[in-house]
Protein backbone atom coordinates (compact mmCIF):
# COMPACT_ATOMS: atom_id res chain seq x y z
CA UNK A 1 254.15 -45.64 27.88
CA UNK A 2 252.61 -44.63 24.59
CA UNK A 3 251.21 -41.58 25.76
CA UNK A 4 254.37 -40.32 26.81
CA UNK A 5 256.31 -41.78 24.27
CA UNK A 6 253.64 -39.46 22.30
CA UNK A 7 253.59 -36.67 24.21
CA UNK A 8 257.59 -36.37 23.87
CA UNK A 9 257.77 -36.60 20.38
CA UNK A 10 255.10 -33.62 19.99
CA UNK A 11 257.08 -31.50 22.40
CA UNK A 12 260.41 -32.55 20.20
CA UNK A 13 258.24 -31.70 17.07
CA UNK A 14 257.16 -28.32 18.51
CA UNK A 15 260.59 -27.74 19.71
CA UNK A 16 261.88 -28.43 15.94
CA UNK A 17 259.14 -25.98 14.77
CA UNK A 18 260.26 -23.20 16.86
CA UNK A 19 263.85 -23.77 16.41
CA UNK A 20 262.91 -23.47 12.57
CA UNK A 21 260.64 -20.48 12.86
CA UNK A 22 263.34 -19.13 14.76
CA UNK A 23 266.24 -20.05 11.95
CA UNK A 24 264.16 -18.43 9.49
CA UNK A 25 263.32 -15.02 11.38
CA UNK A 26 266.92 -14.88 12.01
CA UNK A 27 268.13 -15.23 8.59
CA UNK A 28 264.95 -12.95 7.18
CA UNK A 29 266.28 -10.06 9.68
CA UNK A 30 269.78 -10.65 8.25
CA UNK A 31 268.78 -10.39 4.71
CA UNK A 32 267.17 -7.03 5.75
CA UNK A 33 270.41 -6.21 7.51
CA UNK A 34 272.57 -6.59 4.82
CA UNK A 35 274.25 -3.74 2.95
CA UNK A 36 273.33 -2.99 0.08
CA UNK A 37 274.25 -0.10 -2.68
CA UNK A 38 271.29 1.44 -2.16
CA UNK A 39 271.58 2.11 1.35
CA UNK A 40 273.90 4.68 2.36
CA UNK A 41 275.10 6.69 5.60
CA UNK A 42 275.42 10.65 5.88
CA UNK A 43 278.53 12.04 7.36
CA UNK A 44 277.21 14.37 10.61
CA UNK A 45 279.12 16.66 13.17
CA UNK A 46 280.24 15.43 15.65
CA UNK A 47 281.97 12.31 13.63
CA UNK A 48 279.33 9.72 13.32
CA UNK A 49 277.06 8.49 10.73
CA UNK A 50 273.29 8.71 10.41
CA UNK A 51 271.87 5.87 9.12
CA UNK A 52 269.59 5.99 5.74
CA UNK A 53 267.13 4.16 7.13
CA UNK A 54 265.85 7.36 9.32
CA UNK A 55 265.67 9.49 5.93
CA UNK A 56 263.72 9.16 2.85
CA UNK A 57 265.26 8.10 0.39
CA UNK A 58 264.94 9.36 -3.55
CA UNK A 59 262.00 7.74 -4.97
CA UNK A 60 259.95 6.61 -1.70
CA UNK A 61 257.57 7.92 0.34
CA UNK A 62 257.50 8.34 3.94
CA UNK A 63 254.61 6.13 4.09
CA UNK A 64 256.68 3.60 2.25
CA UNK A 65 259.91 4.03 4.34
CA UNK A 66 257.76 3.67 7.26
CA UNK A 67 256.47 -0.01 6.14
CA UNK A 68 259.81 -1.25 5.23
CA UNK A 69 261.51 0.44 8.46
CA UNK A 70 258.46 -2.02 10.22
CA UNK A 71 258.53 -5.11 8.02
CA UNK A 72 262.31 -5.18 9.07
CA UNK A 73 261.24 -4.31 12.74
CA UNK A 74 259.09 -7.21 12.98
CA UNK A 75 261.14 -9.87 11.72
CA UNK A 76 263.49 -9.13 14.14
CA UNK A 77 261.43 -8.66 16.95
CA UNK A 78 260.34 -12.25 15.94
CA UNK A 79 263.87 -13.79 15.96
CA UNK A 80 264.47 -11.87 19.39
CA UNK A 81 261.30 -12.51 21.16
CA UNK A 82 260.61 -15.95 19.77
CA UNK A 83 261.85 -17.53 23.30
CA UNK A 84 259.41 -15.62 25.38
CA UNK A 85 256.60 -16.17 22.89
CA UNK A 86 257.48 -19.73 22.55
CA UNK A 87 255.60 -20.98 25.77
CA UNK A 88 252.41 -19.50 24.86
CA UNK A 89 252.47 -21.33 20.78
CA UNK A 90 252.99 -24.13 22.99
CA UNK A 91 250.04 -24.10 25.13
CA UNK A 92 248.01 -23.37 22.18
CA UNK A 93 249.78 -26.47 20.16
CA UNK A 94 248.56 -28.92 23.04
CA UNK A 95 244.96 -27.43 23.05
CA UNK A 96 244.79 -28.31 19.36
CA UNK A 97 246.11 -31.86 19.75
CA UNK A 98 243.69 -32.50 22.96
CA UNK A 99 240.65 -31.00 21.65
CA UNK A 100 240.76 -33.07 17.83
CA UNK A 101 239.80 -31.54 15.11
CA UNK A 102 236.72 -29.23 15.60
CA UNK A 103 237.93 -28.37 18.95
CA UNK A 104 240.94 -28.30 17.19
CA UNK A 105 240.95 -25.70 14.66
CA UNK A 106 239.12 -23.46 17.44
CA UNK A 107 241.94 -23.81 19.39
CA UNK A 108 244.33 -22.98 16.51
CA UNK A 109 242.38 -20.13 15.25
CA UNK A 110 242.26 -18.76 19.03
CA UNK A 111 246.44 -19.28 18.78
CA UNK A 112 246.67 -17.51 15.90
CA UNK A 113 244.63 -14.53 17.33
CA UNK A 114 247.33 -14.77 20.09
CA UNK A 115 250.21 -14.09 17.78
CA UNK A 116 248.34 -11.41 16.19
CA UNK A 117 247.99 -9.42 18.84
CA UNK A 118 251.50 -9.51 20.04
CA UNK A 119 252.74 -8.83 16.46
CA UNK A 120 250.52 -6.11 16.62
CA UNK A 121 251.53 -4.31 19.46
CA UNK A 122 255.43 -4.98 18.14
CA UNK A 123 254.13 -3.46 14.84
CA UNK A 124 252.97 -0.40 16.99
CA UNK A 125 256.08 0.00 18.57
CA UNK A 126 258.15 0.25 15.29
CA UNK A 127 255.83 2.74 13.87
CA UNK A 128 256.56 4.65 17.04
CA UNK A 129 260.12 4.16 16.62
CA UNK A 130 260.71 5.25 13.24
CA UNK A 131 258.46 8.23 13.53
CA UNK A 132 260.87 9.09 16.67
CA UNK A 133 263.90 8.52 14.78
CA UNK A 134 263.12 9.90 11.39
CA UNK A 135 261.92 13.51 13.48
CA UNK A 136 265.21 13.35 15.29
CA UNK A 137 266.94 13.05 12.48
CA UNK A 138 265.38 15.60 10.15
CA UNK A 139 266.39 17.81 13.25
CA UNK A 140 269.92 16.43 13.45
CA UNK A 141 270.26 17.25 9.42
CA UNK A 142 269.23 21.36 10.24
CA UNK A 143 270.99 21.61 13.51
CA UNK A 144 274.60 21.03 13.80
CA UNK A 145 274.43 21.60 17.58
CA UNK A 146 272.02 19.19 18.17
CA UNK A 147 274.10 16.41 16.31
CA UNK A 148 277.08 17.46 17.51
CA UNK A 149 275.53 16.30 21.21
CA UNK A 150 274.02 13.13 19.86
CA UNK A 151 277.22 10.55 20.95
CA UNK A 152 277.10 11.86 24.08
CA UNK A 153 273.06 11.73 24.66
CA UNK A 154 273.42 8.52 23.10
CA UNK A 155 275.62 7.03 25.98
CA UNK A 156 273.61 8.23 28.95
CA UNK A 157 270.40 6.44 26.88
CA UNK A 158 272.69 3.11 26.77
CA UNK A 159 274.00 4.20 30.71
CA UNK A 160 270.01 4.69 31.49
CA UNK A 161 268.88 1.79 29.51
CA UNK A 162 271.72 -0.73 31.48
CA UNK A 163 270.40 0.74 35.22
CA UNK A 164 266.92 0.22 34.07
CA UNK A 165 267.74 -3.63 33.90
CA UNK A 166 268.06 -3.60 38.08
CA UNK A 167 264.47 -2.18 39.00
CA UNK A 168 261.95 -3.39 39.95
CA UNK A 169 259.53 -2.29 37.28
CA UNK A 170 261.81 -4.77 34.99
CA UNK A 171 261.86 -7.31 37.25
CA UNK A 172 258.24 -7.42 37.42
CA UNK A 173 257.97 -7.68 33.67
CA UNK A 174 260.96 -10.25 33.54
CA UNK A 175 258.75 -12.87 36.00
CA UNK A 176 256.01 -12.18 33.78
CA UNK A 177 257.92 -12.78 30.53
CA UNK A 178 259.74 -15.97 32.05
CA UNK A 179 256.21 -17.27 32.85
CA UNK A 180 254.30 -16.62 30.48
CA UNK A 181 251.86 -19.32 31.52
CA UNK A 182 250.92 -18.11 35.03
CA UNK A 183 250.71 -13.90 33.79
CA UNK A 184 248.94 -14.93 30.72
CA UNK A 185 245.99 -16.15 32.79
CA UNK A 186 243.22 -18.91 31.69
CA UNK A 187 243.13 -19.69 28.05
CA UNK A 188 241.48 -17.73 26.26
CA UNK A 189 237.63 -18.48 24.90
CA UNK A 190 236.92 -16.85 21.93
CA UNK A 191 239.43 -15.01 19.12
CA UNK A 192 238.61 -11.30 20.66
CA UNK A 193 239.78 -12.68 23.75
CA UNK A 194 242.80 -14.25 22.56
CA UNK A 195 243.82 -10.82 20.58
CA UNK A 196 243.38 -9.43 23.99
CA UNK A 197 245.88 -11.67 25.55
CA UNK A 198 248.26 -11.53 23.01
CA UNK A 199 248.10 -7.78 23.31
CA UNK A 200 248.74 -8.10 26.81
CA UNK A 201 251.52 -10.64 26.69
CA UNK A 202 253.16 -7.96 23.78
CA UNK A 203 252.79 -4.55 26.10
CA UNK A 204 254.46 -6.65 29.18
CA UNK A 205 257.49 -8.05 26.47
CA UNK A 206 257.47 -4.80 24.68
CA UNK A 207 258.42 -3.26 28.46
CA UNK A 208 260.54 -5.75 29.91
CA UNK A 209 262.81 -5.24 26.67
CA UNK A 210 262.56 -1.49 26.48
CA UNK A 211 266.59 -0.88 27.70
CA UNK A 212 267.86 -3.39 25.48
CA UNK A 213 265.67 -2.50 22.42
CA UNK A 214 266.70 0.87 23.10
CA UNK A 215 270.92 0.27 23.32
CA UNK A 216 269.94 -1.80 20.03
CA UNK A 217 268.35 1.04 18.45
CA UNK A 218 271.51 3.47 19.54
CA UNK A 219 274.16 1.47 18.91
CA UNK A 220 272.81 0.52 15.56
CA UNK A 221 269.61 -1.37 14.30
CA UNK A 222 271.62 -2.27 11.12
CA UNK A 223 274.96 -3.54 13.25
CA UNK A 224 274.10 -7.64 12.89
CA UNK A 225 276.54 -7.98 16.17
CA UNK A 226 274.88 -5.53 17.86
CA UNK A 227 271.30 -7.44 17.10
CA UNK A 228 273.09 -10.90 17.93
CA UNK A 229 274.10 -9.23 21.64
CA UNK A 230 270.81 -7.99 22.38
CA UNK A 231 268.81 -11.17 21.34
CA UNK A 232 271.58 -13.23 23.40
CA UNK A 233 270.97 -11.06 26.30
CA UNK A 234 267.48 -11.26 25.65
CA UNK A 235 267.12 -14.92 25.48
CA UNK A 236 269.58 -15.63 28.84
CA UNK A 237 267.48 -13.38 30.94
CA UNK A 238 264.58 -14.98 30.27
CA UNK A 239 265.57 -18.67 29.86
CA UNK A 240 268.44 -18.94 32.22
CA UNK A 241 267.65 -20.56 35.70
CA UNK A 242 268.61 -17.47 37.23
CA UNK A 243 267.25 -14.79 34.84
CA UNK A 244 266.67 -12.00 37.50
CA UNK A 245 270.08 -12.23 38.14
CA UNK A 246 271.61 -12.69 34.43
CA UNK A 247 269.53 -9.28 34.04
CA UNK A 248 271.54 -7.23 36.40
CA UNK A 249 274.41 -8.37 34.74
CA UNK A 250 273.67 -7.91 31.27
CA UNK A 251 272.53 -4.27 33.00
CA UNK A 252 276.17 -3.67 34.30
CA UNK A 253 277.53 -4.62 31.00
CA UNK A 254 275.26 -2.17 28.96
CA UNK A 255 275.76 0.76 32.05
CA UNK A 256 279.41 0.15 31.42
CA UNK A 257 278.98 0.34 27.55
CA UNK A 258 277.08 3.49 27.80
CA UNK A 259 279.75 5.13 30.35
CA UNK A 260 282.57 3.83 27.60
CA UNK A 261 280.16 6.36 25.15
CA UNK A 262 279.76 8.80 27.14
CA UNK A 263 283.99 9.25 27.73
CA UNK A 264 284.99 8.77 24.31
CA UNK A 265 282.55 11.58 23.47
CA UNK A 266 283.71 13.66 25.33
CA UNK A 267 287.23 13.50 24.21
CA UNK A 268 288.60 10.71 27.64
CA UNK A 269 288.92 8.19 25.52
């Protein structure tokens, strides 16, 4: 009775933990999202607005646009992922209570190693991205043409990115993502070894999310509603009881989305 007594009120305390972490990340990625006078959009052809964030601004470096585009990138990739992730911090909190304290604060620093390497691969990623965007913009800026096209290209991404959500190549990831116990594999023995996992466990989330990352990142990075969507799509298709299935339909939203683009673009709508 004590036990589980115990063992319930640990899970309700790591529950409260995460629910706070989560809180927080949400509210940090807000903060970053919100307007300020410094930030400004540039008028393109074509009628739409290019966001500062894939320009340098006066007074910064590339190298320091690049580090705030990715602290920003992070802290919403933790707010988004967080319910994915959770399961894993999880299975590292019980190894710390059921080991004691030597055992204990191996097991922790083996969790930590775990997050790590998932940030890690997430912080990859956004260097990626804003290298990606910032070239396509610089383009954009010298070629009228090419941003004339960009609503339109930007649909069929969103159209692509919603049919992506009914392979099989996502569905694989999702069932790895929604169980992140069974793909993770044993636990890990040493810190290298948990990096490596957390690595792992970041590649396989970093793909299962690729079409919704990506409508994010075209409808707007700095939209807050658009963010709230795609981390409430996020979290349904991997927590519902029937996530395989809440994925095809968060895919037929987003095709439909990105077919919406695609007609207004070109003058149907």
């Amino acid at each position: 009775m004590t036990s589980t007594t115990g063992a319930d009120g640990a899970r309700r305390g790591v529950s409260a933990a995460l629910l706070i972490a989560l809180l927080v990340a949400a509210e940090a990625a807000l903060g970053w999202l919100a307007p300020t006078p410094s930030t400004g959009e540039t008028p393109m052809p074509g009628g739409w607005m290019l966001s500062a964030m894939w320009t340098r601004l006066c007074g910064r470096t590339w190298g320091g646009s690049a580090a705030s585009f990715v602290g920003m990138w992070i802290t919403m990739m933790a707010a988004m992922m967080l319910p994915s992730f959770a399961p894993m911090l999880w299975r590292g909190g019980r190894s710390v209570r059921r080991l004691g304290l030597a055992g204990g604060a191996r097991a922790g620093l083996r969790a930590a190693s775990v997050a790590a390497g998932y940030g890690f691969v997430w912080a990859v990623a956004g260097l990626a991205v804003h290298a990606l965007g910032a070239a396509l913009a610089a383009l954009e800026l010298r070629m009228p043409a090419l941003a004339r096209a960009a609503p339109a290209a930007g649909g069929a991404i969103v159209l692509g990115a919603g049919a992506l959500q009914f392979t099989a190549w996502k569905a694989r990831h999702l069932a790895c993502c929604r169980d992140a116990a069974r793909c993770g594999g044993p636990s890990p023995a040493s810190v290298g070894a948990a990096w490596r996992q957390g690595v792992r466990f970041g590649v396989r989330c970093c793909c299962c999310s690729a079409g919704l990352t990506t409508s994010l990142l075209v409808a707007g990075i700095m939209d807050w509603r658009a963010m709230a969507a795609v981390t409430a799509a996020i979290a349904v298709e991997r927590l519902a009881p029937a996530g395989e299935r809440a994925a095809r339909m968060i895919g037929g939203g987003v095709a439909a989305m990105g077919a919406v683009m695609v007609a207004r673009a070109a003058g149907l709508g």
